[in-house]
Protein backbone atom coordinates (compact mmCIF):
# COMPACT_ATOMS: atom_id res chain seq x y z
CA UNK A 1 -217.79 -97.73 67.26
CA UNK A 2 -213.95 -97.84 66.17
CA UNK A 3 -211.63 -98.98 69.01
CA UNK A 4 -209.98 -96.05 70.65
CA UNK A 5 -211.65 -94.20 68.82
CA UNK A 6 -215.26 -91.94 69.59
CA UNK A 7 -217.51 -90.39 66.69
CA UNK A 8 -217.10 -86.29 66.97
CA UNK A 9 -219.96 -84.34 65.79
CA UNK A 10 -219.28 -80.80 64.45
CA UNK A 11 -220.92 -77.83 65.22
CA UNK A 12 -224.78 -77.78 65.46
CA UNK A 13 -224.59 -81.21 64.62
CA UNK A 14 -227.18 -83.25 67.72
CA UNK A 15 -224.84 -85.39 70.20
CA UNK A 16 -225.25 -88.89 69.88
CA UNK A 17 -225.03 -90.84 72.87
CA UNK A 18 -222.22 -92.43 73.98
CA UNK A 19 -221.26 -95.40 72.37
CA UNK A 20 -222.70 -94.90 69.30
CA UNK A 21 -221.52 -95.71 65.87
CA UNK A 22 -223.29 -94.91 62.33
CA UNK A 23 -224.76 -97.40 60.50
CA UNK A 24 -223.45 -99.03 57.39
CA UNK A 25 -225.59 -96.44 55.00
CA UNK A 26 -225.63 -93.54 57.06
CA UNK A 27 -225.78 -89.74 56.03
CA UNK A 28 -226.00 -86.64 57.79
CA UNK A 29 -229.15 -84.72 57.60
CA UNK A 30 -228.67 -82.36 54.98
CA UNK A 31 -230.36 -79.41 56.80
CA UNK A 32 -227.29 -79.86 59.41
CA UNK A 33 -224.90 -77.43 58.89
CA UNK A 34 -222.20 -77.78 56.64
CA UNK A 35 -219.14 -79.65 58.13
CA UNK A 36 -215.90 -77.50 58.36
CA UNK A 37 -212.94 -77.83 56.24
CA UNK A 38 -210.34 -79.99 57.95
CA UNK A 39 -212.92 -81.43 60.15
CA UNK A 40 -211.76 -85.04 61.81
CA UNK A 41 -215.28 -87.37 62.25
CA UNK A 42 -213.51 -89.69 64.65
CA UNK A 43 -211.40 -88.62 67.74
CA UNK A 44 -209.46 -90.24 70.32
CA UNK A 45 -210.83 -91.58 73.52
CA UNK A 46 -209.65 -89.70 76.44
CA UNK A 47 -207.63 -92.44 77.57
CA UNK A 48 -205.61 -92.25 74.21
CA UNK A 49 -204.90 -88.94 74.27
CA UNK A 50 -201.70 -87.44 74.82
CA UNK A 51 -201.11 -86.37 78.46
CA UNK A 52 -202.03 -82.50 78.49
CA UNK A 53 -200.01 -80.21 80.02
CA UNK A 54 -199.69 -78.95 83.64
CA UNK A 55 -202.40 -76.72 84.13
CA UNK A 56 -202.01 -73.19 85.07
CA UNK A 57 -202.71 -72.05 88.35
CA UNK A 58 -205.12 -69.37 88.37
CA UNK A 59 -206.72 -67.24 91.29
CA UNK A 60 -209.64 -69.36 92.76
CA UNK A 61 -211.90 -66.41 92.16
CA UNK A 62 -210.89 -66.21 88.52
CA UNK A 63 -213.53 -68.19 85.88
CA UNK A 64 -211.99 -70.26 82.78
CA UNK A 65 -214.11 -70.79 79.98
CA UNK A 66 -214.26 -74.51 79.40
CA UNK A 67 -213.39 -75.48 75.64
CA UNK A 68 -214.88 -78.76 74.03
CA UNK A 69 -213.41 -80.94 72.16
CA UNK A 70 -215.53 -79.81 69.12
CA UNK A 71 -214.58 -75.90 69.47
CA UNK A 72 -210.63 -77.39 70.09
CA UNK A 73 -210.83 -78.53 66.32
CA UNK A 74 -213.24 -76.03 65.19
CA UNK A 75 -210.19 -74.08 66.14
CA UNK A 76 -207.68 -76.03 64.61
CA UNK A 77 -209.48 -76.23 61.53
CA UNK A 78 -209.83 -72.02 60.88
CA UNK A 79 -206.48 -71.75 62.20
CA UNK A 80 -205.13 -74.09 59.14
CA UNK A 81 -207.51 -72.22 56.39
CA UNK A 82 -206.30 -68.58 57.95
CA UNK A 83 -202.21 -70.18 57.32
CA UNK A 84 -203.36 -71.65 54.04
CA UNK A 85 -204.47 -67.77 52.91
CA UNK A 86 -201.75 -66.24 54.81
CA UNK A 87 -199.13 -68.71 52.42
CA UNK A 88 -201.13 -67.89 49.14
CA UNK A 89 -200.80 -63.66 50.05
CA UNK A 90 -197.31 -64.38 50.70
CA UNK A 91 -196.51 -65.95 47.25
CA UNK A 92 -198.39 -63.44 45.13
CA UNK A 93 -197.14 -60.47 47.39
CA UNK A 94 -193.47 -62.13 46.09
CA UNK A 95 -194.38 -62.20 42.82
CA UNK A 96 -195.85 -58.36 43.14
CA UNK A 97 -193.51 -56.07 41.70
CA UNK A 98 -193.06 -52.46 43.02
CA UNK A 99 -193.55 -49.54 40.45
CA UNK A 100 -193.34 -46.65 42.69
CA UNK A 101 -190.52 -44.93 41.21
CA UNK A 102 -190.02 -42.57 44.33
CA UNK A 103 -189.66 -44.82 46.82
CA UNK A 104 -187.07 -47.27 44.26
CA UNK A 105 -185.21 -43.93 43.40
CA UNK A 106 -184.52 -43.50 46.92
CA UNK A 107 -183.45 -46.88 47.93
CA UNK A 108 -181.09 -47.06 44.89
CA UNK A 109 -179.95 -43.04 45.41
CA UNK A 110 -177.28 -41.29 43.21
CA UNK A 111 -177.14 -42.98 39.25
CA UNK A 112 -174.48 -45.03 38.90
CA UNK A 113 -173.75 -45.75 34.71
CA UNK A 114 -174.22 -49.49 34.38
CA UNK A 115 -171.73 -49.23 31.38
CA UNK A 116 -169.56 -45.82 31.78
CA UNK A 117 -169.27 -44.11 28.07
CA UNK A 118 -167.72 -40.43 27.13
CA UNK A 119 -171.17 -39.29 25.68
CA UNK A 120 -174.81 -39.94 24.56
CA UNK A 121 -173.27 -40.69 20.96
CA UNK A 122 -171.65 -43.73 22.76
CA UNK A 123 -173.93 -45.58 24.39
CA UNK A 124 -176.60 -44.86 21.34
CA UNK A 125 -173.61 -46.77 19.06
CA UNK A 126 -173.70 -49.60 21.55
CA UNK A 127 -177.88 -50.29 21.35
CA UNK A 128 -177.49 -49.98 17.72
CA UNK A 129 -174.54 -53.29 18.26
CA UNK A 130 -176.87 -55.06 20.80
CA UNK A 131 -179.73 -54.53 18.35
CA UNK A 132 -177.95 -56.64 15.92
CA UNK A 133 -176.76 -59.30 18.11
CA UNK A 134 -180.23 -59.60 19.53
CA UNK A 135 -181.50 -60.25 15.59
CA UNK A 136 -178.29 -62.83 15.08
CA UNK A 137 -179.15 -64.39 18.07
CA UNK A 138 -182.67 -64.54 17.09
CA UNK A 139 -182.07 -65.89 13.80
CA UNK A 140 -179.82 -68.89 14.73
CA UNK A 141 -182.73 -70.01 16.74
CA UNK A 142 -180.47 -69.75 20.10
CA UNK A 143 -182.51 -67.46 22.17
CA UNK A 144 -184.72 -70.00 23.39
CA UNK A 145 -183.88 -73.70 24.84
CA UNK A 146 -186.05 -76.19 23.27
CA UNK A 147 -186.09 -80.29 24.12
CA UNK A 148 -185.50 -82.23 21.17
CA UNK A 149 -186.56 -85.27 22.92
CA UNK A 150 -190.43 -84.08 23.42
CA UNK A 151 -193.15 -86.06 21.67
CA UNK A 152 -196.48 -85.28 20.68
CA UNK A 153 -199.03 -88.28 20.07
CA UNK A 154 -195.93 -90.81 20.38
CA UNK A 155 -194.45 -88.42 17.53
CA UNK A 156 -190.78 -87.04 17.91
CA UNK A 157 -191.26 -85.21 14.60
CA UNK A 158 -194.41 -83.63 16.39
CA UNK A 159 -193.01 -83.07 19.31
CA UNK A 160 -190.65 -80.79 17.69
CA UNK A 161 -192.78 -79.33 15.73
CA UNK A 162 -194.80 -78.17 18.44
CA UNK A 163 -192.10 -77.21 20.59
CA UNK A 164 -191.00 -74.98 17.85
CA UNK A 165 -194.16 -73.13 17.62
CA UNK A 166 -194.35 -72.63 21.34
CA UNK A 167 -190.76 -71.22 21.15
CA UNK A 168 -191.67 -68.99 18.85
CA UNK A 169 -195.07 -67.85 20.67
CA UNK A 170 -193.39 -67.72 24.03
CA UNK A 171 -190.00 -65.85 22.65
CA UNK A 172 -192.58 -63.08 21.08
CA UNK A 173 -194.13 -62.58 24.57
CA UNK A 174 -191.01 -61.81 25.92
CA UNK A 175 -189.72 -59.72 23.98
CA UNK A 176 -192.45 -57.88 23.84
CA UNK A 177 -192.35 -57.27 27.44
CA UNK A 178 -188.61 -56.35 27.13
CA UNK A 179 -189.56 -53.83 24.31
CA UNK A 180 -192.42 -52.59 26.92
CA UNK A 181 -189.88 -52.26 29.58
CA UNK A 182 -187.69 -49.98 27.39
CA UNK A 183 -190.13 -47.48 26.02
CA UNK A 184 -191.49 -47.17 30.12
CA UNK A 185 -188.19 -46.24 30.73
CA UNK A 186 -187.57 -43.95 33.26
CA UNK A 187 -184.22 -41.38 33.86
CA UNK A 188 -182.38 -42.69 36.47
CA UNK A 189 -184.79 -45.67 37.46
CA UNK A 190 -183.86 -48.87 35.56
CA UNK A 191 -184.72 -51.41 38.72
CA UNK A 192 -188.04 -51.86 37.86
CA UNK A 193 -188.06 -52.79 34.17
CA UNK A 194 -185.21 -55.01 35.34
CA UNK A 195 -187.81 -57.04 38.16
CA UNK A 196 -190.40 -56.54 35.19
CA UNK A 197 -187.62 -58.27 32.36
CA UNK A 198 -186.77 -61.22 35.48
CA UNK A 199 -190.48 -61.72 36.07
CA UNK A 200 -191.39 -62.46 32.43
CA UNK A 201 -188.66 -64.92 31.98
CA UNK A 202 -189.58 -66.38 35.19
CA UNK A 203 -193.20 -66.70 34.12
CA UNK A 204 -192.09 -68.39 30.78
CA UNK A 205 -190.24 -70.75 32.45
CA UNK A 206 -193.04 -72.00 34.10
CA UNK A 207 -195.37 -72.35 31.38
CA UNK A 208 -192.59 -74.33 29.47
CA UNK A 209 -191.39 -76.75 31.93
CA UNK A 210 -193.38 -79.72 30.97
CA UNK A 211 -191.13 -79.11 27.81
CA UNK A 212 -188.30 -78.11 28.93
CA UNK A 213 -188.20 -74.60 27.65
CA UNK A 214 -187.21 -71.78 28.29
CA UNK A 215 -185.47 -68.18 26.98
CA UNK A 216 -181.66 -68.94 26.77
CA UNK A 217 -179.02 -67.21 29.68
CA UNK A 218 -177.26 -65.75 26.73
CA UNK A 219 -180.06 -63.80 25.41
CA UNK A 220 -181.89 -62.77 28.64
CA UNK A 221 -178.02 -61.58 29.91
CA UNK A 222 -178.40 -59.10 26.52
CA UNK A 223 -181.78 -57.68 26.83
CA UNK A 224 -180.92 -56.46 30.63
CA UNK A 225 -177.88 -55.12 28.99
CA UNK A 226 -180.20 -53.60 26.65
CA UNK A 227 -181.88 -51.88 29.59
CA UNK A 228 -179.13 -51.15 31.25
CA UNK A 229 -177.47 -49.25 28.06
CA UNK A 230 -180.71 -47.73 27.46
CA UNK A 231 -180.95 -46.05 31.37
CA UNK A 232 -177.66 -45.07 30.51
CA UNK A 233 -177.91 -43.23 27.23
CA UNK A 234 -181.19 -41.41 28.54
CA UNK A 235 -179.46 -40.35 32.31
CA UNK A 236 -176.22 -39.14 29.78
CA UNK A 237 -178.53 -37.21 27.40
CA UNK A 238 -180.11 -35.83 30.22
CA UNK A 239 -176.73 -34.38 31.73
CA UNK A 240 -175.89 -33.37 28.24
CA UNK A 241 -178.82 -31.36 27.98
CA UNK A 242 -178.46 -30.00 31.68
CA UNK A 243 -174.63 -29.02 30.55
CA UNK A 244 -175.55 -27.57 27.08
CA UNK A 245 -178.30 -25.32 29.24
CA UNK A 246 -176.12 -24.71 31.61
CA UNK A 247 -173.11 -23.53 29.23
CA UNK A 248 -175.89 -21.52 27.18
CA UNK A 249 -176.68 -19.74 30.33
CA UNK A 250 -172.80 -19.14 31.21
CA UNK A 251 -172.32 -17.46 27.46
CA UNK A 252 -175.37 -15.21 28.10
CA UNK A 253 -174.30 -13.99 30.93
CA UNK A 254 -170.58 -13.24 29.95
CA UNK A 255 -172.18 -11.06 26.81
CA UNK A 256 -174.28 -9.49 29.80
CA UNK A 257 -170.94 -8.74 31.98
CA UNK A 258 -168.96 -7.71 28.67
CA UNK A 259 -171.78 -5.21 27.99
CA UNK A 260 -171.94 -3.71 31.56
CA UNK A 261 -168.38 -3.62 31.71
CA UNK A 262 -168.45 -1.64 28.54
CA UNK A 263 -171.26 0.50 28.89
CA UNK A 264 -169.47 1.35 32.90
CA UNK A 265 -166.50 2.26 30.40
CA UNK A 266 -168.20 4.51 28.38
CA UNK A 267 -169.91 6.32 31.43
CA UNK A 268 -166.63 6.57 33.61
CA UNK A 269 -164.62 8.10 30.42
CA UNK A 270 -167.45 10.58 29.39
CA UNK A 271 -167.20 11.57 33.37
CA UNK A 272 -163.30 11.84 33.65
CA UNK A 273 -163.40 14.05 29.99
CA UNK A 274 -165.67 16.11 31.92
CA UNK A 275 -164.25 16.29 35.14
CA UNK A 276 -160.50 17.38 32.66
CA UNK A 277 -162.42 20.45 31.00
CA UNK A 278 -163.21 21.71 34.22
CA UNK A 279 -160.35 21.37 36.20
CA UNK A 280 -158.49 22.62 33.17
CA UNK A 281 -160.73 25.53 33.09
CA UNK A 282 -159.80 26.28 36.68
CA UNK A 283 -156.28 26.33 35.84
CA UNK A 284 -156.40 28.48 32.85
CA UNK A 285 -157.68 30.83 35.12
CA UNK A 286 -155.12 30.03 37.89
CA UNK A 287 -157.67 27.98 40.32
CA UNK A 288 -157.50 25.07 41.58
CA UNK A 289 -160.30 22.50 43.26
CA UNK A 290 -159.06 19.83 45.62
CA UNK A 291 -162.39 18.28 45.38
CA UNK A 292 -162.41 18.21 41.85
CA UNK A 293 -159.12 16.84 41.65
CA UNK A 294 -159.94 13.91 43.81
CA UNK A 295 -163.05 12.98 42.62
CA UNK A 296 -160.75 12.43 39.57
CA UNK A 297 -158.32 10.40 41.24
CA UNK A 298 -161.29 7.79 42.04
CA UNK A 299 -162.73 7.96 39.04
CA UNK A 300 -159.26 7.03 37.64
CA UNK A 301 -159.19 4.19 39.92
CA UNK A 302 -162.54 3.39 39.02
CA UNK A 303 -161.14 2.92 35.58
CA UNK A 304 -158.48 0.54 36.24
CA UNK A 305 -160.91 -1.49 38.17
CA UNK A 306 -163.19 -1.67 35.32
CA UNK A 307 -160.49 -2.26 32.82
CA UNK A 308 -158.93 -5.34 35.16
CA UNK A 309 -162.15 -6.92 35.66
CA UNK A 310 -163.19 -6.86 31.72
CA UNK A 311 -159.45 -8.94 31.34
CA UNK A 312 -159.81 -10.95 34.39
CA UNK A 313 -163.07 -13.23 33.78
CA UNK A 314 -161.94 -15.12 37.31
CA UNK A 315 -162.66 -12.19 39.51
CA UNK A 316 -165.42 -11.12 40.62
CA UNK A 317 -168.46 -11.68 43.98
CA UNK A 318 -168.80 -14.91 46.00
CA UNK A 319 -172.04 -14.15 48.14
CA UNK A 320 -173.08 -16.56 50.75
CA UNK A 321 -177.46 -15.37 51.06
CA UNK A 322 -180.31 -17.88 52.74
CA UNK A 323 -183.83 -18.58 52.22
CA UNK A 324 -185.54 -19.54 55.55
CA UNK A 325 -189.37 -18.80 53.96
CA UNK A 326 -188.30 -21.21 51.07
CA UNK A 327 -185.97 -23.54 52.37
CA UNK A 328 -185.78 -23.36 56.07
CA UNK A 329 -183.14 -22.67 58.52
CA UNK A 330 -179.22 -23.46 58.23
CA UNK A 331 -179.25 -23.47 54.44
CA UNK A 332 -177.51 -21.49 51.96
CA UNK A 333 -176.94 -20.88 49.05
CA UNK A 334 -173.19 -19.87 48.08
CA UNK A 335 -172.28 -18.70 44.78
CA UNK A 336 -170.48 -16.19 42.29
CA UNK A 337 -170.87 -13.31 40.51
CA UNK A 338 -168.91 -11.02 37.95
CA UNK A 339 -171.67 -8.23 38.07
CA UNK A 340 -170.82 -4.67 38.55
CA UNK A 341 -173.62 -4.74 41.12
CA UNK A 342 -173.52 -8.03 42.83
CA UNK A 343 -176.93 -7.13 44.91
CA UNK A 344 -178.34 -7.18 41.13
CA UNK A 345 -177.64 -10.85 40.76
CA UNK A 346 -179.08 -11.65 44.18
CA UNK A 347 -182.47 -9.67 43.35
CA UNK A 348 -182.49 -11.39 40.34
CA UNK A 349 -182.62 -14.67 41.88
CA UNK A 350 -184.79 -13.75 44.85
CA UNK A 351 -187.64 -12.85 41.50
CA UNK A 352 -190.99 -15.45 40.78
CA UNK A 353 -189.07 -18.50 41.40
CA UNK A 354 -188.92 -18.30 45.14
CA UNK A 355 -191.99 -16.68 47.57
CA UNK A 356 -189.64 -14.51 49.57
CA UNK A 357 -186.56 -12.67 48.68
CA UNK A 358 -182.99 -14.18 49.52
CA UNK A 359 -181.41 -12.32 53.16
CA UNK A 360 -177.31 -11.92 51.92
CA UNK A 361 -174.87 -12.89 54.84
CA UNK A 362 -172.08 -12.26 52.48
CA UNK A 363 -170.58 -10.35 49.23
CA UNK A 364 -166.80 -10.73 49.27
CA UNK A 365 -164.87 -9.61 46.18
CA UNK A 366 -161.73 -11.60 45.45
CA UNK A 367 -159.18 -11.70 42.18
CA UNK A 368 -159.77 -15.38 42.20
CA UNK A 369 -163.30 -15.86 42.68
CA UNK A 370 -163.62 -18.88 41.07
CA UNK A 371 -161.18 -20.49 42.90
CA UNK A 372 -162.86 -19.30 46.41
CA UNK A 373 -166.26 -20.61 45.21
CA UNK A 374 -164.55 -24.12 44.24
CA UNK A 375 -163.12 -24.15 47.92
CA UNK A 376 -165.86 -23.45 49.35
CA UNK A 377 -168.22 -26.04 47.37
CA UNK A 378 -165.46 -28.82 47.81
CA UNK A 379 -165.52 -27.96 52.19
CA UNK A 380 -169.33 -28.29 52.14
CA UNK A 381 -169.81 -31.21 49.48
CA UNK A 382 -171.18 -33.52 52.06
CA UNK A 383 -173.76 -31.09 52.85
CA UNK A 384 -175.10 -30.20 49.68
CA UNK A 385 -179.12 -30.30 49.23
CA UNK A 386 -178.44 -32.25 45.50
CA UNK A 387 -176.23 -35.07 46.18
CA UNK A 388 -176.75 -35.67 42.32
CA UNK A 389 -176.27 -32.25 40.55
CA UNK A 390 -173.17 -30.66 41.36
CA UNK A 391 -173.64 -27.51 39.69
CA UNK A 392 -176.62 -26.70 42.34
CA UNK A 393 -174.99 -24.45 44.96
CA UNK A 394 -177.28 -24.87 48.01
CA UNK A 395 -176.12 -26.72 51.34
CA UNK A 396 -177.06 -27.73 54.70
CA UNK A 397 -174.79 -25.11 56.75
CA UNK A 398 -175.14 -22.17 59.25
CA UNK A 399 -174.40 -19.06 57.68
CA UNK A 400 -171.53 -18.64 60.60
CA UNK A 401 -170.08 -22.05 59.86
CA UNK A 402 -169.39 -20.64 55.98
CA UNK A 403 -168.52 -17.28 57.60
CA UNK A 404 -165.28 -19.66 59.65
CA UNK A 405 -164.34 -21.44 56.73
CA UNK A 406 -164.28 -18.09 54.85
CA UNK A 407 -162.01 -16.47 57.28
CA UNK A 408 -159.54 -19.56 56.52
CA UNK A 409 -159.68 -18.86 53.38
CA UNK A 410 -159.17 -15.52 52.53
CA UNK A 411 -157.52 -14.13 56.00
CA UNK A 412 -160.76 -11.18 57.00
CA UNK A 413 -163.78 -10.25 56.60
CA UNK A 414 -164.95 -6.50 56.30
CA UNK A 415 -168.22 -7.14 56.69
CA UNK A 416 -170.23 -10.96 57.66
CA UNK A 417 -173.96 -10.43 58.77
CA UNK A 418 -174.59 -13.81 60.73
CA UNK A 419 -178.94 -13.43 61.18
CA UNK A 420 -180.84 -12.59 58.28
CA UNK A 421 -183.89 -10.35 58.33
CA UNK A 422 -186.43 -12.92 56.76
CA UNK A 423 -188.77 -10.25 56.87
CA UNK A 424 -191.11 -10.78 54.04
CA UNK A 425 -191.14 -14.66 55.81
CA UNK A 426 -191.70 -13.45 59.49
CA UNK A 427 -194.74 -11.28 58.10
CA UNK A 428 -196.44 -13.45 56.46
CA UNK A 429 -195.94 -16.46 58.37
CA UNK A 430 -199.06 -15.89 60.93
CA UNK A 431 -201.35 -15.93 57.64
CA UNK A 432 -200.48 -19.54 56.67
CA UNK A 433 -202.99 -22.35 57.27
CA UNK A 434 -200.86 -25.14 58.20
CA UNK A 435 -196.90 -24.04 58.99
CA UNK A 436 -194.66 -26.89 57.47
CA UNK A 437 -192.44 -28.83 60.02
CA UNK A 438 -189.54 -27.15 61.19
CA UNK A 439 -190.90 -23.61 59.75
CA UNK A 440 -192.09 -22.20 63.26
């Protein structure tokens, strides 16, 4: 027996008795169970051990389960594996890297250019100068730190030798990974070949630190500039595309207006020539018709109305129409339009796109319509459903709260219907399975 000390047996081990110490050769039975991990063969006698502390007082009726010694360190023993695992999750959920583009889009929310350029033309100019400083770089043998001082088999010359060749493995691991990175590019999303381009210089590091190697500041600083450049050009292409659609879309429709226009020319003059032969045929025979000769004086107006809205490509229809079925309550959409018919426009948006036809709160016609749409935008900017695209022309907003900035703007309203129907919505919302939150 050690002094102080008393032999512990683990669990389902027999209980020697007291006093008793192994002999010299002695070994466990090995149909005993297996001893746990951690487990301390020798404990200190009671009398050794530090005080405990003050117990706590519990109702006399009450029952405490008495722990042995043996359970105690059972205990103690799990406890330190469970921490042990709990350590190793930590360190590989750290070196996890997160790929769910959704979730990093939102944390990161509207692009910001790494590198602001004018255009696409730009920024593809600048990967084309990276590409050959990456291939300098590459050639002067500076984009990866080697020791000089590392031997191999008490060999310097070795030592360098085999450095070398690592380098050059290691260096083509990387940037194949940076390569990788690029082509998984996605628009708008370059955090995570970023982590990925870290990680794999990280990981290189580590391999190489028994030789002191590892891929140079210099060069790792231009391959995330690389990335970065690369995000950029493909978000910039992206809005040049959106623009070029966008200004393809603008020059149809003018042709569209100019053609309506024209065509509402050609109808209103063939109806004032006729409306002339008549009433000139009344007067050759010394009649007259008031109604006749009214119905002119519109149509004349109608003319010049035509006429200045063919010159004036500003004026025209801002509408202010809503969507509950398709995109709940207190959002609209407010936007222009030069058509003869505005309702035309808003049927033509309310087509396959959407499930139920836009409700129209209101059409106002102004000289300066683009200017009142601009307004109007600017005042509800901080509202707007696509914080990112600014030609998208739907916000978060009460119809009545566009119907009082309106009102500022332009003086009256003729006509400002606050409620839309919805009806298409109302009827066919009992048929739905499962009513989205907040459509009730």
């Amino acid at each position: 027996m050690t002094k102080g000390r008393t032999f512990n047996p683990p669990p389902g081990w027999p209980k020697p008795p007291k006093g008793w110490t192994p002999p010299k050769d002695w070994k466990p039975d090995p149909n005993w169970p297996a001893m746990p991990e951690g487990w301390e063969l020798w404990v200190a006698d009671a009398g050794d051990m530090p005080q405990a502390a003050p117990a706590i007082e519990i109702d006399s009726n009450s029952t405490v389960p008495e722990v042995s010694l043996t359970e105690l360190f059972a205990l103690k023993a799990e406890v330190a594996r469970l921490q042990a695992q709990l350590a190793d999750s930590s360190t590989a959920a750290e070196k996890t890297i997160s790929f769910d583009d959704q979730k990093i889009l939102q944390d990161i929310g509207i692009y910001r250019y790494h590198h602001p350029l004018e255009n696409a033309a730009g920024y593809r100019a600048e990967l084309e100068r990276i590409e050959v400083e990456v291939a300098k770089i590459v050639r002067e043998q500076g984009a990866i730190e080697v020791s000089s001082t590392f031997t191999f088999e008490n060999s310097l010359a070795a030592g360098r030798k085999l450095s070398s060749d690592l380098g050059r493995l290691m260096l083509r691991a990387y940037n194949a990974e940076c390569d990788n990175c690029i082509r998984s590019l996605r628009t708008g999303n370059p955090a995570v070949a970023k982590k990925r381009l870290e990680a794999s210089r990280k990981a290189i590091t580590n391999l190489g630190k028994i030789m002191e190697m590892q891929i140079s500041e210099r060069y790792h600083d231009l391959r995330v500039r690389e990335v970065e450049l690369t995000a950029d050009w493909l978000m910039k292409k992206q809005e040049e595309k959106e623009a070029e659609r966008e200004n393809r879309a603008r020059i149809r429709e003018e042709k569209r207006i100019e053609k309506e226009f024209a065509e509402e020319r050609e109808r209103l003059a063939k109806e004032k020539h006729h409306l002339e032969n008549a009433i000139k045929a009344l007067w050759e025979r010394g009649e007259r018709n008031p109604d006749l000769e009214a119905n002119l004086l519109a149509l004349e107006d109608a003319i010049k109305q035509n006429e200045f809205r063919l010159a004036n490509i500003r004026s025209g229809y801002v509408y202010v129409i809503s969507n509950r079925g398709a995109f709940g309550t207190n959002v609209v959409k407010i936007g222009l339009t030069r058509r003869l018919d505005p309702n035309d426009r808003i049927t033509e948006l309310g087509g396959a796109s959407v499930p139920f036809r836009f409700d129209v709160h209101a059409l106002f016609f102004s000289e300066d319509a683009v200017s009142l749409e601009n307004e109007l935008h600017t005042h509800f900017r901080d509202r707007a459903l696509n914080a990112v695209n600014a030609r998208k022309e739907f916000f978060f907003a009460k119809p009545a709260e566009v119907r009082d900035v309106l009102m500022e703007k332009v003086g009256s309203l003729l006509e400002f219907s606050e409620l839309g129907e919805s009806l298409e919505y109302h009827q066919s919302r009992k048929y739905w399975p499962d009513r989205p939150e907040g459509m009730s």
